[in-house]
N, C-alpha and C. Protein backbone atom coordinates (compact mmCIF):
# COMPACT_ATOMS: atom_id res chain seq x y z
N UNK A 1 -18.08 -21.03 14.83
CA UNK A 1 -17.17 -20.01 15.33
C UNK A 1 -16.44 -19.36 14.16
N UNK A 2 -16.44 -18.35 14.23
CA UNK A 2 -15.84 -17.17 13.04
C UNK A 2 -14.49 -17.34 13.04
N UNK A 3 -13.58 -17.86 12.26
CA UNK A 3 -11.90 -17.33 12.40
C UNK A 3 -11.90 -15.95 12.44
N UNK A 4 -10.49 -15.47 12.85
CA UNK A 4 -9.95 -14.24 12.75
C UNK A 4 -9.66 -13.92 11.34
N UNK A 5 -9.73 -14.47 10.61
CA UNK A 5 -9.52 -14.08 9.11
C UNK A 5 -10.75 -13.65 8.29
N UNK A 6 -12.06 -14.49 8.91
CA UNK A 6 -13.15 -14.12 8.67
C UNK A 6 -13.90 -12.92 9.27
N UNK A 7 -13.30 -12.56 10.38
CA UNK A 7 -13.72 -11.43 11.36
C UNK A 7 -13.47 -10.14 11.01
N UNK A 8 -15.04 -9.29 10.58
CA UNK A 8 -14.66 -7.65 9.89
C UNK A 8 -13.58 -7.10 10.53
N UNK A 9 -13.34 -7.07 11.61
CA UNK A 9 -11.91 -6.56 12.29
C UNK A 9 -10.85 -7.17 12.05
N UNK A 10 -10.66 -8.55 11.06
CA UNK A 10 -9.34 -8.65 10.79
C UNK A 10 -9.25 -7.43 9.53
N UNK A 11 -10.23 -7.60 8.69
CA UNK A 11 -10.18 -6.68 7.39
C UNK A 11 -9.80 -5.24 8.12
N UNK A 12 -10.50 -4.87 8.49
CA UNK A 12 -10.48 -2.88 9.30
C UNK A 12 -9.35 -2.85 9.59
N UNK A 13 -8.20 -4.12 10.38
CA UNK A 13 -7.23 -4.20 10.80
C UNK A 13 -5.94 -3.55 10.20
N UNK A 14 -6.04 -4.48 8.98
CA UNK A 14 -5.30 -4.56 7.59
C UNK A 14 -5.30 -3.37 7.03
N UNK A 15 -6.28 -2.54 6.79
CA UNK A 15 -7.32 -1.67 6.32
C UNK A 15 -6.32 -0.21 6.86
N UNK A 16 -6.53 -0.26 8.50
CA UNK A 16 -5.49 0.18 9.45
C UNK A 16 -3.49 0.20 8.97
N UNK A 17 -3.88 -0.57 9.15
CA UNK A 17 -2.17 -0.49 9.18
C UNK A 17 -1.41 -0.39 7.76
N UNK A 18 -2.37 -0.35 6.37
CA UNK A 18 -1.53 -0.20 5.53
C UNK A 18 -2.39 1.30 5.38
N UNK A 19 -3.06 2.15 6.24
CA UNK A 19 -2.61 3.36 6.37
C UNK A 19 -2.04 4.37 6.96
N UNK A 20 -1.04 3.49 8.05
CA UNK A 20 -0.65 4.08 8.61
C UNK A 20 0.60 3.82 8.15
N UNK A 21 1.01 2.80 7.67
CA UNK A 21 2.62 2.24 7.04
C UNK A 21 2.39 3.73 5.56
N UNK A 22 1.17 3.83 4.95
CA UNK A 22 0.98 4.56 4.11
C UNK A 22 1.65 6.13 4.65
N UNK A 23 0.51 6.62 5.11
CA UNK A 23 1.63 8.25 6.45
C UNK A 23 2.63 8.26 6.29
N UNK A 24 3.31 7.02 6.89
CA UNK A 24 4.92 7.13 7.76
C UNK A 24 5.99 7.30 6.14
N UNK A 25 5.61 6.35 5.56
CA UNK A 25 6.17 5.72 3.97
C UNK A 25 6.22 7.58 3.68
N UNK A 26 5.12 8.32 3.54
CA UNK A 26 4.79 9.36 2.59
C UNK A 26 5.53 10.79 3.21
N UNK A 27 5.60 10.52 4.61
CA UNK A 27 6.62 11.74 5.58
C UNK A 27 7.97 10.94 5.27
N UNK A 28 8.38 9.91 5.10
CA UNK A 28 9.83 9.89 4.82
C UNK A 28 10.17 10.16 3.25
N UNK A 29 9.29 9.98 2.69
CA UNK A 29 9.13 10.19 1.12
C UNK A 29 9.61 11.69 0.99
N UNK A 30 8.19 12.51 1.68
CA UNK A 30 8.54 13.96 1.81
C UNK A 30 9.42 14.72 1.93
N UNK A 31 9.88 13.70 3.63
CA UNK A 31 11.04 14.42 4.37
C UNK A 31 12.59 14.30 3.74
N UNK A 32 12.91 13.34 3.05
CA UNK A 32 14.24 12.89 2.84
C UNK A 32 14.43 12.50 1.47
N UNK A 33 13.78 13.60 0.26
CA UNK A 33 13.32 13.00 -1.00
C UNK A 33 14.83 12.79 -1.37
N UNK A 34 15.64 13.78 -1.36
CA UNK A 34 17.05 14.07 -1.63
C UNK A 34 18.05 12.56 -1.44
N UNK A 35 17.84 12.68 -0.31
CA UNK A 35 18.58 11.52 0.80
C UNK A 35 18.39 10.36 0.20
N UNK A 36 16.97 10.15 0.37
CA UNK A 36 16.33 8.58 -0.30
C UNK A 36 16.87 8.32 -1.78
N UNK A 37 16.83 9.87 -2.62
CA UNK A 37 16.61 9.45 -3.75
C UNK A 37 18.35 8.86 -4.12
N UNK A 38 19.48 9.58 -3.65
CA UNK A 38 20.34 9.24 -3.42
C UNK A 38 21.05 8.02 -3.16
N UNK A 39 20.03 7.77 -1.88
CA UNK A 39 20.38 6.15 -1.25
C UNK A 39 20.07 5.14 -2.16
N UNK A 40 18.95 5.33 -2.57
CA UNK A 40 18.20 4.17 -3.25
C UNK A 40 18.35 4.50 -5.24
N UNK A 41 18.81 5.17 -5.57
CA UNK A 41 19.32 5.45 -6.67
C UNK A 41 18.10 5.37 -7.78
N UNK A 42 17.30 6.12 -6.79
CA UNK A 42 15.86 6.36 -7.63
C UNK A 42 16.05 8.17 -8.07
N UNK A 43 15.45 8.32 -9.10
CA UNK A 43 15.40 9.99 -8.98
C UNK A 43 14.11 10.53 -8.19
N UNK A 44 14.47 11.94 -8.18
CA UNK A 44 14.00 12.72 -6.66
C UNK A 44 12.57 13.02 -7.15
N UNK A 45 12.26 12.97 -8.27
CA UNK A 45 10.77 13.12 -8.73
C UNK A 45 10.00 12.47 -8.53
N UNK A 46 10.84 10.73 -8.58
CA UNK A 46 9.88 9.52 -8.51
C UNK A 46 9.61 9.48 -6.76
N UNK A 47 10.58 9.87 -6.16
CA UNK A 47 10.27 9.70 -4.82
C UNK A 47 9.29 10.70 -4.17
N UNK A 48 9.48 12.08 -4.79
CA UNK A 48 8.60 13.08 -3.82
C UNK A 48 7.25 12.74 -4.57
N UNK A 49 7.01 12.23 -5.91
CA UNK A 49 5.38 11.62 -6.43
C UNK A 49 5.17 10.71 -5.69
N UNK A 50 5.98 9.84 -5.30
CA UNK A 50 5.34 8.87 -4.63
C UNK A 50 4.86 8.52 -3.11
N UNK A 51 5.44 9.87 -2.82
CA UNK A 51 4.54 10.77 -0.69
C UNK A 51 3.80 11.08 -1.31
N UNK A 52 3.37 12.03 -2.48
CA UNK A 52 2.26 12.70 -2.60
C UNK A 52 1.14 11.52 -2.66
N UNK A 53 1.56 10.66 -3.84
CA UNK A 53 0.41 9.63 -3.82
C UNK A 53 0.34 8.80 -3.09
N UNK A 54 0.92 8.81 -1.36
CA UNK A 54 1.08 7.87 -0.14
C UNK A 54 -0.24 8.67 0.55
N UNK A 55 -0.05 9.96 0.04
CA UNK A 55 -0.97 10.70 1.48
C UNK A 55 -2.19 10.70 1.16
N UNK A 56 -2.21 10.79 -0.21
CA UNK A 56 -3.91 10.44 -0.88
C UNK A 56 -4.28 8.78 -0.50
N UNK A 57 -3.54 7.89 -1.01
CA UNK A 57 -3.97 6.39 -0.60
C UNK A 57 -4.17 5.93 0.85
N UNK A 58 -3.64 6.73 1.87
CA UNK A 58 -3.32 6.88 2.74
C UNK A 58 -4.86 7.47 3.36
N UNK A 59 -5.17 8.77 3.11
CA UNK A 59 -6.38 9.38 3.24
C UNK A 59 -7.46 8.40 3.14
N UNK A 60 -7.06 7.82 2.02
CA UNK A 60 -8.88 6.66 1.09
C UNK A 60 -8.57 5.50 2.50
N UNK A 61 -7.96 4.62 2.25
CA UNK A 61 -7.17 3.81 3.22
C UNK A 61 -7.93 4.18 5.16
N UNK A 62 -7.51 5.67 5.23
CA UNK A 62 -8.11 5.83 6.86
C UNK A 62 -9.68 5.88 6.61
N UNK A 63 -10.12 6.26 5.33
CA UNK A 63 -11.80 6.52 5.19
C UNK A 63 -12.42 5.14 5.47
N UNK A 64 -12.29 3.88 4.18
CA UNK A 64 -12.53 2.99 4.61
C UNK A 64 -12.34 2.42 6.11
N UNK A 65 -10.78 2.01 6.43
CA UNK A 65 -10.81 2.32 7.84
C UNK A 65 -11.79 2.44 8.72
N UNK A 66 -12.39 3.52 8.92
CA UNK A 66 -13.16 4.35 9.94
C UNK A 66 -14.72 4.26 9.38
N UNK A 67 -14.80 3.78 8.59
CA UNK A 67 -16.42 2.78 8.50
C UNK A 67 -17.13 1.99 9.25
N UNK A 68 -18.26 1.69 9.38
CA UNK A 68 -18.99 1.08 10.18
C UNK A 68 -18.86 0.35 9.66
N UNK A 69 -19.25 0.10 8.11
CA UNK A 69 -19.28 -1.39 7.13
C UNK A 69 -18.52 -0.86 6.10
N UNK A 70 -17.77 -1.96 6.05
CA UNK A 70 -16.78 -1.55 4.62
C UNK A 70 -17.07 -1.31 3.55
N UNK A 71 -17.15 -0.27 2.35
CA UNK A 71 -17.69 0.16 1.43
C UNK A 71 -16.79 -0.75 0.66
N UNK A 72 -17.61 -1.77 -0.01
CA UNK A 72 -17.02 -2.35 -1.24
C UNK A 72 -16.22 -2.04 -2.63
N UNK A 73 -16.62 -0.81 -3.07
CA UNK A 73 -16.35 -0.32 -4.35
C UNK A 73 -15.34 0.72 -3.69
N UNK A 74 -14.89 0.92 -2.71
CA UNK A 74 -13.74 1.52 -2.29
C UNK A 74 -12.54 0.56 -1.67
N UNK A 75 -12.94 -0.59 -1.45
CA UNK A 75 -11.69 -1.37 -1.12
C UNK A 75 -11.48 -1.95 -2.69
N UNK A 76 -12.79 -2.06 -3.22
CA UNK A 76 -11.48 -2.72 -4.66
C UNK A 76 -10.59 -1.42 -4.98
N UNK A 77 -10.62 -0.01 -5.28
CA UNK A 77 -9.78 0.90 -5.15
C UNK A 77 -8.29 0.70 -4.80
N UNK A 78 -8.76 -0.02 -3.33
CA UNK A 78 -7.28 0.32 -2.25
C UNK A 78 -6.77 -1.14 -2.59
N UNK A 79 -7.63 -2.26 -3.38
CA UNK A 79 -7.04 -3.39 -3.07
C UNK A 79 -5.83 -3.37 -5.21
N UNK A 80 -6.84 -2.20 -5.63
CA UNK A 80 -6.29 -2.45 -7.05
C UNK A 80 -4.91 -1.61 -7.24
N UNK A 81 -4.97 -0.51 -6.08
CA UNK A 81 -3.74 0.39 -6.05
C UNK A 81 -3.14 -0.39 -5.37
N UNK A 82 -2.92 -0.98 -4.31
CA UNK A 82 -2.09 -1.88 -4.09
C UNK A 82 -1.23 -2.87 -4.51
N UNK A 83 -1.94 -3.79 -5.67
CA UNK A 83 -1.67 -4.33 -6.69
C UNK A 83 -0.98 -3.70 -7.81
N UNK A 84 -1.34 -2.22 -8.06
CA UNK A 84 -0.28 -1.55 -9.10
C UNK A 84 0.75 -1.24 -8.35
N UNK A 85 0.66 -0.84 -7.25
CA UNK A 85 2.01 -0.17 -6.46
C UNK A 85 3.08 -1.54 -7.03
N UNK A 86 3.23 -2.55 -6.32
CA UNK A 86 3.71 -4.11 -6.40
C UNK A 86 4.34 -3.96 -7.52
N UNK A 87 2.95 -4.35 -8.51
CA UNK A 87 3.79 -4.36 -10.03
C UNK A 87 4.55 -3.24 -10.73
N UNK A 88 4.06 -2.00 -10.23
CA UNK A 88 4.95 -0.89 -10.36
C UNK A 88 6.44 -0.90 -10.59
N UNK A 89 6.79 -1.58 -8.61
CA UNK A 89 7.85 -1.58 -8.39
C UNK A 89 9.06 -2.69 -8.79
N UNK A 90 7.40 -3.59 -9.03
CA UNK A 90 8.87 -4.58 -10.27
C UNK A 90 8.82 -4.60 -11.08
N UNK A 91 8.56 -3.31 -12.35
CA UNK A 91 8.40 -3.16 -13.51
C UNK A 91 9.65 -2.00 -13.13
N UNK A 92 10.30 -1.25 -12.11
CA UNK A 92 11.21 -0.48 -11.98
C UNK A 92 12.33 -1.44 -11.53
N UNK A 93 12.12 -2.33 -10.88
CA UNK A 93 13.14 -3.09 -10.11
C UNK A 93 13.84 -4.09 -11.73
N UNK A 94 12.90 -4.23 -12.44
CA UNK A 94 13.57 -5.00 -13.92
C UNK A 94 13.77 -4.21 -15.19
N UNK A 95 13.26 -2.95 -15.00
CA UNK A 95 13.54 -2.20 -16.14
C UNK A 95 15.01 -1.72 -16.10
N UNK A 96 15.39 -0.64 -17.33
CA UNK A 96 16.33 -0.01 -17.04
C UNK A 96 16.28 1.07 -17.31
N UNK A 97 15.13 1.32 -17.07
CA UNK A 97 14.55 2.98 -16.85
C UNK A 97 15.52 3.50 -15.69
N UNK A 98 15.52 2.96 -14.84
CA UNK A 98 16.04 3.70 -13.41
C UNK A 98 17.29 2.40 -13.04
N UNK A 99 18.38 2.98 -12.19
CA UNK A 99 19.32 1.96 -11.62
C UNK A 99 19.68 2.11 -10.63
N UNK A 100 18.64 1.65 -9.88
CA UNK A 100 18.82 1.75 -7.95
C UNK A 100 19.96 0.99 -7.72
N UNK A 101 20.48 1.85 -6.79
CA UNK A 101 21.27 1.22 -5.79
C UNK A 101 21.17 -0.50 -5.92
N UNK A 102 21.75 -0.93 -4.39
CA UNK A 102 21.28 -2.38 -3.75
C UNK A 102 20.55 -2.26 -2.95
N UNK A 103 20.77 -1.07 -2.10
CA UNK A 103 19.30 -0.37 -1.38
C UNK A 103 18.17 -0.25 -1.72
N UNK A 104 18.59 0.43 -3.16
CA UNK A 104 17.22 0.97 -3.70
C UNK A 104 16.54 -0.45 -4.31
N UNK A 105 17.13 -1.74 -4.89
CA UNK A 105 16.65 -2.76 -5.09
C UNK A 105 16.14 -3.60 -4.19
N UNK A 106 16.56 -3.11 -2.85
CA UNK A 106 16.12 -4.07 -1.76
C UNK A 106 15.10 -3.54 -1.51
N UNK A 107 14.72 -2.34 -1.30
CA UNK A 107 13.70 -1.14 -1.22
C UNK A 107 11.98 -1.60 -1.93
N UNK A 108 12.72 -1.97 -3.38
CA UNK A 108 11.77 -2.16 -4.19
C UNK A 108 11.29 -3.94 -3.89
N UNK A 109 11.99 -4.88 -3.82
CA UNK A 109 11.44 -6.18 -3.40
C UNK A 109 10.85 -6.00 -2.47
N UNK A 110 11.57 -5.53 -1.29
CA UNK A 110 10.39 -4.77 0.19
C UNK A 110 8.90 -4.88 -0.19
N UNK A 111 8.96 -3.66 -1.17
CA UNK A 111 7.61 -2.92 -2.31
C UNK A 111 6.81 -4.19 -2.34
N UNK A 112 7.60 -4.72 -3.34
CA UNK A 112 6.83 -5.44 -4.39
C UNK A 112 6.22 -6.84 -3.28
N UNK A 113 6.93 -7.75 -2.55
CA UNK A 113 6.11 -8.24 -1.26
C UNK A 113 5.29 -7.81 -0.25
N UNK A 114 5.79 -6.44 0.42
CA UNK A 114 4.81 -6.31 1.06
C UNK A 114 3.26 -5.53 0.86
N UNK A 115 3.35 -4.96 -0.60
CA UNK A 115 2.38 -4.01 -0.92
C UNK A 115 1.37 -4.87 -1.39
N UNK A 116 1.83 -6.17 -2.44
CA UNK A 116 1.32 -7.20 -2.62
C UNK A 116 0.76 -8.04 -1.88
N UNK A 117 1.00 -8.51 -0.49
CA UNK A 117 0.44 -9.38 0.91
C UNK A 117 -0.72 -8.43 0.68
N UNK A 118 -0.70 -6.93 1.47
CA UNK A 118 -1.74 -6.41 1.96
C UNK A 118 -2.67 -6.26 0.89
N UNK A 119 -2.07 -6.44 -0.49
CA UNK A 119 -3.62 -6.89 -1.42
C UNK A 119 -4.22 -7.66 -1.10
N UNK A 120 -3.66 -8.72 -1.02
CA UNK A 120 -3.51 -10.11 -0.66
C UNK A 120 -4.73 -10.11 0.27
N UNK A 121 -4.23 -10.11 1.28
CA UNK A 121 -4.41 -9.86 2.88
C UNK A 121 -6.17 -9.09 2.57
N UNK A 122 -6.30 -8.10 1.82
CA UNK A 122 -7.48 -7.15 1.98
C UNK A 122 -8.10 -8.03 1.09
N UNK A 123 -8.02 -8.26 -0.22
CA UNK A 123 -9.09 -9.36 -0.98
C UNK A 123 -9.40 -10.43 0.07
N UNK A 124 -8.37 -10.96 0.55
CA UNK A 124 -9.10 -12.03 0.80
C UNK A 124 -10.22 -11.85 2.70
N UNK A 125 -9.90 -10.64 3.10
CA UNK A 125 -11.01 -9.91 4.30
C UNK A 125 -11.44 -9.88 3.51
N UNK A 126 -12.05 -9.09 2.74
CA UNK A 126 -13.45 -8.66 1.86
C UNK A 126 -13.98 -9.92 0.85
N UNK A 127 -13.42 -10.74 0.94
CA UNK A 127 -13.84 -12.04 0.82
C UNK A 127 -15.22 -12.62 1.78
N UNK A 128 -14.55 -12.84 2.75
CA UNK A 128 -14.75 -13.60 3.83
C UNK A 128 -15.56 -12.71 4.96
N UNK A 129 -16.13 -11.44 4.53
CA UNK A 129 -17.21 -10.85 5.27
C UNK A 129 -18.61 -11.47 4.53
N UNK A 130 -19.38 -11.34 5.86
CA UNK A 130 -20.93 -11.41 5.18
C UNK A 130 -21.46 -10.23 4.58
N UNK A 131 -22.23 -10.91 3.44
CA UNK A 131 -22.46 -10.27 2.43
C UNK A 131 -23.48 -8.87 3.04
N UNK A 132 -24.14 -8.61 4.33
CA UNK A 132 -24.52 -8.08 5.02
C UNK A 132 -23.78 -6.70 5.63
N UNK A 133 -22.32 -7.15 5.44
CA UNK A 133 -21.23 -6.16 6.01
C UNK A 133 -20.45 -5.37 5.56
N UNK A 134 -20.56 -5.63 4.13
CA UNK A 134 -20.26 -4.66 2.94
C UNK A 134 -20.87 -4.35 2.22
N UNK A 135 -20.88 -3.08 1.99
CA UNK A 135 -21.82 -1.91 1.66
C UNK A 135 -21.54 -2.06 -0.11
């Protein structure tokens, strides 16, 4: 019997929802660059680059997605941007390039755990498919 961890639909799942957390992330990015950048004591450049590059990862993210069989050499893509996003944000969260808020630091641990899981989370689906099921 297959676990759910082993099951191509847990991966597609994952696959799913960190492009749709991707969207939502990239319209509030968009919508409230000012606001955010404010709140979170990031500047307004780093925030409106970082919708732009939500809606592209976001885009790759629904492609895989919406596959029959998961294209391999496109999830290492989504699984390696994922992994930079993470370290990104705690290479900002410890630098002193920028001086977020407590918001904006809580913002960035947010980042840096949850962008990291869904690496996490997607290596180890594309693990655990048969070798039959990725392209």
């Amino acid at each position: 019997m297959m676990s759910v961890l082993s099951s191509p639909s847990f991966l597609r799942a994952v696959v799913w929802f960190d492009a749709a957390t991707g969207v939502l992330l990239a319209a509030l990015h968009l919508a409230l660059t000012d606001t955010l950048a404010q709140w979170l004591g990031l500047p307004s450049g780093l925030v409106s680059a970082s919708g732009l590059a939500l809606i592209a990862y976001a885009l790759l993210a629904g492609v895989i997605a919406s596959q029959r069989s998961t294209p391999r050499g496109l999830l290492w893509v989504l699984i390696a941007g994922n992994a930079a996003w993470a370290f990104a944000s705690l290479a900002l969260l410890l630098s002193s390039a920028v001086a977020p808020t407590v918001w904006g630091q809580a913002y960035l641990v947010v980042h840096v755990v949850s962008v990291g899981l869904l690496a996490e989370l997607q290596w180890f689906g594309m693990r655990r498919l048969p070798s039959m099921a990725v392209a």
